[in-house]
Protein backbone atom coordinates (compact mmCIF):
# COMPACT_ATOMS: atom_id res chain seq x y z
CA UNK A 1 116.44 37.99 22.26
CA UNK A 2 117.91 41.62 22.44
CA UNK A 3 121.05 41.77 21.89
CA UNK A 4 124.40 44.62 22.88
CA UNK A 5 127.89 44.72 22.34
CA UNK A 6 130.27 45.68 25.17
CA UNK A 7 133.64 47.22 23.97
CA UNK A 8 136.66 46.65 26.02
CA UNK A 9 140.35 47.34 25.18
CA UNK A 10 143.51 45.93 28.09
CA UNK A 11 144.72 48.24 30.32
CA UNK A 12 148.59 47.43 30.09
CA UNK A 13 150.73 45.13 27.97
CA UNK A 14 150.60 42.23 29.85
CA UNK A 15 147.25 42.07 30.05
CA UNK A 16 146.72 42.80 25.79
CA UNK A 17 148.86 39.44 25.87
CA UNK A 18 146.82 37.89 28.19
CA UNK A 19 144.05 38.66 25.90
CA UNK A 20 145.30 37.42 22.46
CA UNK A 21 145.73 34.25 24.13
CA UNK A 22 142.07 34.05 24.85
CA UNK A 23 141.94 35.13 21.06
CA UNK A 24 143.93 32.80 19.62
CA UNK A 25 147.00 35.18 18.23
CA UNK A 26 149.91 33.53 19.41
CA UNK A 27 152.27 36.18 17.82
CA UNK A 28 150.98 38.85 19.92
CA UNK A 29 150.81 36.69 22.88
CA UNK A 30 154.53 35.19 22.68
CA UNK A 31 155.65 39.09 21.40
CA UNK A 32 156.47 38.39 17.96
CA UNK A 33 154.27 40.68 16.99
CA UNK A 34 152.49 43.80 17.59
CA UNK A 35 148.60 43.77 18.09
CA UNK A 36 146.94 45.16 14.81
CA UNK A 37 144.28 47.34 16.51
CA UNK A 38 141.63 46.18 13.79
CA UNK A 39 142.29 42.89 12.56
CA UNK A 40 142.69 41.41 16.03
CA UNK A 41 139.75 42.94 17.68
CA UNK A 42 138.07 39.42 18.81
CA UNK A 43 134.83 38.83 21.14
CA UNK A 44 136.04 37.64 24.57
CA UNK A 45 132.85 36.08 25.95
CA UNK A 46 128.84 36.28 25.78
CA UNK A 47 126.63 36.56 28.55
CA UNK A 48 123.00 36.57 29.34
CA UNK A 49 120.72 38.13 31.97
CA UNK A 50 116.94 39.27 32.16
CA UNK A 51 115.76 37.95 28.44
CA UNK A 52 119.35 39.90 27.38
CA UNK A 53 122.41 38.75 25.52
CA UNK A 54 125.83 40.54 25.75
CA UNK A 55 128.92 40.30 23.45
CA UNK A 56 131.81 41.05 25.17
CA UNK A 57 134.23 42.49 22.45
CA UNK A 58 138.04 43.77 22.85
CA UNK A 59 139.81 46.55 20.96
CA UNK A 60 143.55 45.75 21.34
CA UNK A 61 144.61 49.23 22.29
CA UNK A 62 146.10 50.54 25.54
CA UNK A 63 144.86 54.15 26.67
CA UNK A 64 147.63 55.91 25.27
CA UNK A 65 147.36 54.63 21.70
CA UNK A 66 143.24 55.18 22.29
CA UNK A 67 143.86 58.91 23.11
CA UNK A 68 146.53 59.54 20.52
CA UNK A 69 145.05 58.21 17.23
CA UNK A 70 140.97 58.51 18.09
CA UNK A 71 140.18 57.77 14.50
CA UNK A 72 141.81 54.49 14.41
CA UNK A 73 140.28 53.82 17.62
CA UNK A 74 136.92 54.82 16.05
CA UNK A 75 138.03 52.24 13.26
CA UNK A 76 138.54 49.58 15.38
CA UNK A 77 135.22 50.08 17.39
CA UNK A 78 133.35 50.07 14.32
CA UNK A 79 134.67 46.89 13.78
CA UNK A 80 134.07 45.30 16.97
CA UNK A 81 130.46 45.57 16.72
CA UNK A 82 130.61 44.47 13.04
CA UNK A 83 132.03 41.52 14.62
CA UNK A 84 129.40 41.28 16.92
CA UNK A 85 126.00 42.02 14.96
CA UNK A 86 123.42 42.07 15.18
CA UNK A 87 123.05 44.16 18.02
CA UNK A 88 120.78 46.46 19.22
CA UNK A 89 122.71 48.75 21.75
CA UNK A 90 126.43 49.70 22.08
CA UNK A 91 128.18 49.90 25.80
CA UNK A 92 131.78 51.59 26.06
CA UNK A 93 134.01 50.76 28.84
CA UNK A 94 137.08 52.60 30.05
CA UNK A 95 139.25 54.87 27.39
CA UNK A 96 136.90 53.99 25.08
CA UNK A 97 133.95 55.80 26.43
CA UNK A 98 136.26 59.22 26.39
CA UNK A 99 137.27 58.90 23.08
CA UNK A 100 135.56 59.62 19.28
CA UNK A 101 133.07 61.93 20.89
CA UNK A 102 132.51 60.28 23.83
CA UNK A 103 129.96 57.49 22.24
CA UNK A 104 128.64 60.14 19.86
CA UNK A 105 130.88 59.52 16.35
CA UNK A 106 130.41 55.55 17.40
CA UNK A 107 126.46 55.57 16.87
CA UNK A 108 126.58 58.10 13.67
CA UNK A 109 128.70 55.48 12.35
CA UNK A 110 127.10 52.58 13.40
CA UNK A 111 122.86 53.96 13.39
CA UNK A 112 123.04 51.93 16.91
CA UNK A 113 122.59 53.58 20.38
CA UNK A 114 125.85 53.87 22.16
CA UNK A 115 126.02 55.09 25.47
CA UNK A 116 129.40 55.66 27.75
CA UNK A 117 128.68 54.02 31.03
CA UNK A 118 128.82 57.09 32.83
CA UNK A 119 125.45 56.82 34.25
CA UNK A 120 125.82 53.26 35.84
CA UNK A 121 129.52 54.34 37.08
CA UNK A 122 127.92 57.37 38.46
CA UNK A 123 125.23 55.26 40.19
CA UNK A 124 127.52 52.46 41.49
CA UNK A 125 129.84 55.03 43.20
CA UNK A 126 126.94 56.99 44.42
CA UNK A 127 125.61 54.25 46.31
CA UNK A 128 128.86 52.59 47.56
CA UNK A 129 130.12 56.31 48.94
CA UNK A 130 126.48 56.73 50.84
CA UNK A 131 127.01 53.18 52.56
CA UNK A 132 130.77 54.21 54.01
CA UNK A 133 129.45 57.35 54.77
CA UNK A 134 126.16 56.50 57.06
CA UNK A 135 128.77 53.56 58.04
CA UNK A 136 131.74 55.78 59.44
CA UNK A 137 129.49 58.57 60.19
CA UNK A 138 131.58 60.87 57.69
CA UNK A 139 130.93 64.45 57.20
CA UNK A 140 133.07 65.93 54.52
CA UNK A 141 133.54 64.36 50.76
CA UNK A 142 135.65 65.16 48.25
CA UNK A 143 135.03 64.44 44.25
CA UNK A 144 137.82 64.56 42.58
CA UNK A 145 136.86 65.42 38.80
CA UNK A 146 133.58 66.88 40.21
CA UNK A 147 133.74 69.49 37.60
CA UNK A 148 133.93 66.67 34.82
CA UNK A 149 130.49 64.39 33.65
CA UNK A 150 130.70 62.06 36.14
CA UNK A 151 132.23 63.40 39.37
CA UNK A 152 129.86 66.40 38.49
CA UNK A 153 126.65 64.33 38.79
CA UNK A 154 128.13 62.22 41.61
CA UNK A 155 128.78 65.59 43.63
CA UNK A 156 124.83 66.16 42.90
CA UNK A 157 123.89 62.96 44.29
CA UNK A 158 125.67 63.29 47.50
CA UNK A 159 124.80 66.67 47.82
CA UNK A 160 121.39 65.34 48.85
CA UNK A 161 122.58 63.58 52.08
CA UNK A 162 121.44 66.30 55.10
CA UNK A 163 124.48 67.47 56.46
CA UNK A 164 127.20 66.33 54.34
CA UNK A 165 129.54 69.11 53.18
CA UNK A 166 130.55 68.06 49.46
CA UNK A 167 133.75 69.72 48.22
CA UNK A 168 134.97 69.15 44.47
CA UNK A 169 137.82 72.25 44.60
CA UNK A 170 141.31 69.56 43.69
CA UNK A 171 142.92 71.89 46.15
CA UNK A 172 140.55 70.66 49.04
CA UNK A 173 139.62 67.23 48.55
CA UNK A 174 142.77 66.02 50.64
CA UNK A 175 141.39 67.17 54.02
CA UNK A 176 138.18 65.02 53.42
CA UNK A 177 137.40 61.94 55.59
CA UNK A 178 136.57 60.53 51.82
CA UNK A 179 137.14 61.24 48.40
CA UNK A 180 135.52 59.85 45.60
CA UNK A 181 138.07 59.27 42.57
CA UNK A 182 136.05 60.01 39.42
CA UNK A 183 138.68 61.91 37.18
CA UNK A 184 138.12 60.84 33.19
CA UNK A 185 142.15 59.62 33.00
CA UNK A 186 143.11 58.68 36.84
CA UNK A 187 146.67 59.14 37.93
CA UNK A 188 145.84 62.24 38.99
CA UNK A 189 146.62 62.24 43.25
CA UNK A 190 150.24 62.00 44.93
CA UNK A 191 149.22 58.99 47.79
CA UNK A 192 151.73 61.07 50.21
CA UNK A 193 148.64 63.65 49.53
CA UNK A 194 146.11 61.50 50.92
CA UNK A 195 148.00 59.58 53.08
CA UNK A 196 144.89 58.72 55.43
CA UNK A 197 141.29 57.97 54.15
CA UNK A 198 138.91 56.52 52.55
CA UNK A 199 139.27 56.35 48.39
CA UNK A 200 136.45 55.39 47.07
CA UNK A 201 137.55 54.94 43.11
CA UNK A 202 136.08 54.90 39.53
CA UNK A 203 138.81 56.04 37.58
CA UNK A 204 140.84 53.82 35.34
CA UNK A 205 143.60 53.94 35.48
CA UNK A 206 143.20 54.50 39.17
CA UNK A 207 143.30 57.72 40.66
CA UNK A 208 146.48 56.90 43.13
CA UNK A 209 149.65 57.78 40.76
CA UNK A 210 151.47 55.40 43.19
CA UNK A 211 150.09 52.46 45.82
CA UNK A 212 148.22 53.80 48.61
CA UNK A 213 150.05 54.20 52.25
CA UNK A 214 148.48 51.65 54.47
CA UNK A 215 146.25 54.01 56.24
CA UNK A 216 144.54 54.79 53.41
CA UNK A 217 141.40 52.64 52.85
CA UNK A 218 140.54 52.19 48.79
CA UNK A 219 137.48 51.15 48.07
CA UNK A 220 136.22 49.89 44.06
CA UNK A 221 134.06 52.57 42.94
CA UNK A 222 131.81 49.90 40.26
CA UNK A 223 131.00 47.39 41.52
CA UNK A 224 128.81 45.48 41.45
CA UNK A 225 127.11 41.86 42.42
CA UNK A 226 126.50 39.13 39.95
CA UNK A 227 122.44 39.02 40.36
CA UNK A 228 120.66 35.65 40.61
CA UNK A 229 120.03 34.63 36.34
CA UNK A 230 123.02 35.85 35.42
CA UNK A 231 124.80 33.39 32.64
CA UNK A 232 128.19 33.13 31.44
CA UNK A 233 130.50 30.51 30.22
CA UNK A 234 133.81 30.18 31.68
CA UNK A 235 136.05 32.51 29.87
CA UNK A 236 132.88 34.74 31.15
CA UNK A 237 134.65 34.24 34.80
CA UNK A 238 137.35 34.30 33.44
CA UNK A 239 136.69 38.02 32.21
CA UNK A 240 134.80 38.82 35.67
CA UNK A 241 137.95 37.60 37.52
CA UNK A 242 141.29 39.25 35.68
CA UNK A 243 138.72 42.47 33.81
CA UNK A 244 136.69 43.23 36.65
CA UNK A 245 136.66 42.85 40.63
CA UNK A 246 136.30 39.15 40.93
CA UNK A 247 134.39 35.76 40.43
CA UNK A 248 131.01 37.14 41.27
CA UNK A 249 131.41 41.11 40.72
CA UNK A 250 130.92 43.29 37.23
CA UNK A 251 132.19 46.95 36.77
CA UNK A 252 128.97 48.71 36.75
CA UNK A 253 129.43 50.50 33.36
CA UNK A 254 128.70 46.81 31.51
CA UNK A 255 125.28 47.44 32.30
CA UNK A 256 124.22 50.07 31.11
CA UNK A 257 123.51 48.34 27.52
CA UNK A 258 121.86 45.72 29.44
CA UNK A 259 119.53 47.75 31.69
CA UNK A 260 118.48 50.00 29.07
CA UNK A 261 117.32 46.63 26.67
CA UNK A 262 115.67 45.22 29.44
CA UNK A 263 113.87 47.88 30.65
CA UNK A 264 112.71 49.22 27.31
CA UNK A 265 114.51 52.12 27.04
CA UNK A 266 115.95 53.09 22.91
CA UNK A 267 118.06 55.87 23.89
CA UNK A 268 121.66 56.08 25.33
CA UNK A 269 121.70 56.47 28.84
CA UNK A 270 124.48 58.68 28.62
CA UNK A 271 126.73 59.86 25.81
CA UNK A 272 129.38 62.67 25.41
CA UNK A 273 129.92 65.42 27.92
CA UNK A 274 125.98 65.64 29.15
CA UNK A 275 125.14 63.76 32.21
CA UNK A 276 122.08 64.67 34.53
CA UNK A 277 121.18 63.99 37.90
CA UNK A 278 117.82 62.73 37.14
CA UNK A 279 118.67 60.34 34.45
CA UNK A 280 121.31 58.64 36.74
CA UNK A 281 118.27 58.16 39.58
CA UNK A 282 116.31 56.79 36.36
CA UNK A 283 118.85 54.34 35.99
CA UNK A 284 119.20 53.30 39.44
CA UNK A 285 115.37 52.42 39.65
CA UNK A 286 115.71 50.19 36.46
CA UNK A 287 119.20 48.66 37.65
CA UNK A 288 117.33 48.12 40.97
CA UNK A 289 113.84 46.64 39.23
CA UNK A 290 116.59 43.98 38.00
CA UNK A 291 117.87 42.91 41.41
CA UNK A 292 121.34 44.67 40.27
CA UNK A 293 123.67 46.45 43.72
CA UNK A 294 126.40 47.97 44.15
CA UNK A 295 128.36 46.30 47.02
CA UNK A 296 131.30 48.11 49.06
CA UNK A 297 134.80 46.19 48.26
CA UNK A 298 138.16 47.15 49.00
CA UNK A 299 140.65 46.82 46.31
């Protein structure tokens, strides 16, 4: 059976505790200690789907530690998926997909394919945007980060929609009846700036540098359904439920290991700055071959 790793890291404290509990470090759980970012890197759960396995493996690093000391985080990758061999295809989710190269120092060191997640995360927000669009009949879009790899290619995509005017200028994306959130960092929009809308998200940490006003509608920008065959055990759920959107939804980027193993493919999907169009609608046949949608949540 093919085999990938899937390299996650918490979000915020709380949840790096919540994690070393899963782990089995009681120190870092209680706050005794601080997380070593290497020697407590520690799988978190295994799945299978489509004649795949994944190994779900956590780096114990919060974003800001991942963007200040990128070779230790490069360390601690590394040994994540020497904890997790053999595999035979790398995924990245969150900070880690921005940092090292964007994927591309990870597979020099490592000989394996590594590839960022931006193509599924592109595709999942694609396809959730198009179904509130032709839903509330809306005629102007905004990407925020549609000069970066993923808003960029998201832009593209809804650019093909007949009569939708797609606007990625920061400075204009406020008077859209949507905006997709697909800056690399998040944090990046007052929510007195967009104080009525539809957010339709990507970014972690979220784009809103504050909750949203009530009028504001915020949709997850990855999700996606748990397909019929999918198997987990029950930290698996577990992972789904506090990780992800819920019981029965996965953030798109976890796939991207998967659907390239299943469908054949030996090369990244996607991997430092270079994202195209074309490989993105590549990806959504192959996710869709699989039985794998996005579905429109709010958060």
């Amino acid at each position: 059976m093919k085999r990938f790793a899937f390299l996650v890291h918490p979000l915020v404290e709380p949840a790096r505790r919540v994690l070393a509990v899963r782990t089995f470090k009681p120190g870092v759980a209680l706050g005794l200690r601080a997380a070593d970012p290497i020697a407590d890197v520690a799988e978190i759960t295994r799945l299978r789907f489509a004649g795949v396995e994944g190994v779900v493996m956590a780096v114990p690093m919060l974003p800001e530690e991942l963007l200040s000391d990128q070779a230790l985080a490069l360390r601690a990758m590394e040994r994540a998926v020497q904890d997790a061999a053999p595999v035979d295809f790398i995924g990245l989710g969150s900070v880690l997909s921005v940092v090292a190269g964007r994927g591309a120092a990870l597979q020099q060191a490592c000989g394996i394919p590594v590839t960022t997640g931006n193509a599924a995360t592109a595709w999942a927000a694609t396809e959730i945007a198009k179904a509130l669009i032709a839903e509330r009949q809306i005629k102007r879009v905004g990407v925020l980060g549609g000069r970066a790899t993923v808003g960029k290619v998201i832009a593209v995509l809804l650019a093909d929609i007949p009569g939708l005017d797609v606007v990625v200028d920061p400075q204009d994306v406020a008077s859209c009846g949507m905006i997709v959130g697909a800056h690399t960092t998040g944090g990046t929009l007052d929510p007195a700036a967009y104080p009525k809308g539809i957010l339709v998200d990507v970014a972690l940490p979220p784009t809103l540098s504050g909750r949203a006003l009530p009028s504001c509608e915020v949709y997850a920008g990855e999700c996606v359904a748990l397909p019929d065959g999918w198997q987990r055990d029950v930290w698996g759920g577990l992972f789904h439920l506090v990780a992800g959107y819920g019981w029965n939804r996965v953030y798109a980027c976890l796939l991207e290991p998967l659907v390239a193993l299943a469908s054949g493919r030996d090369v990244p999907w996607a991997q430092g700055k270079k994202l195209d169009a074309d490989v993105v609608r590549d990806f959504a046949r192959a996710a869709s071959a699989l039985g794998l949608r996005a579905v429109v949540e709010r958060r």
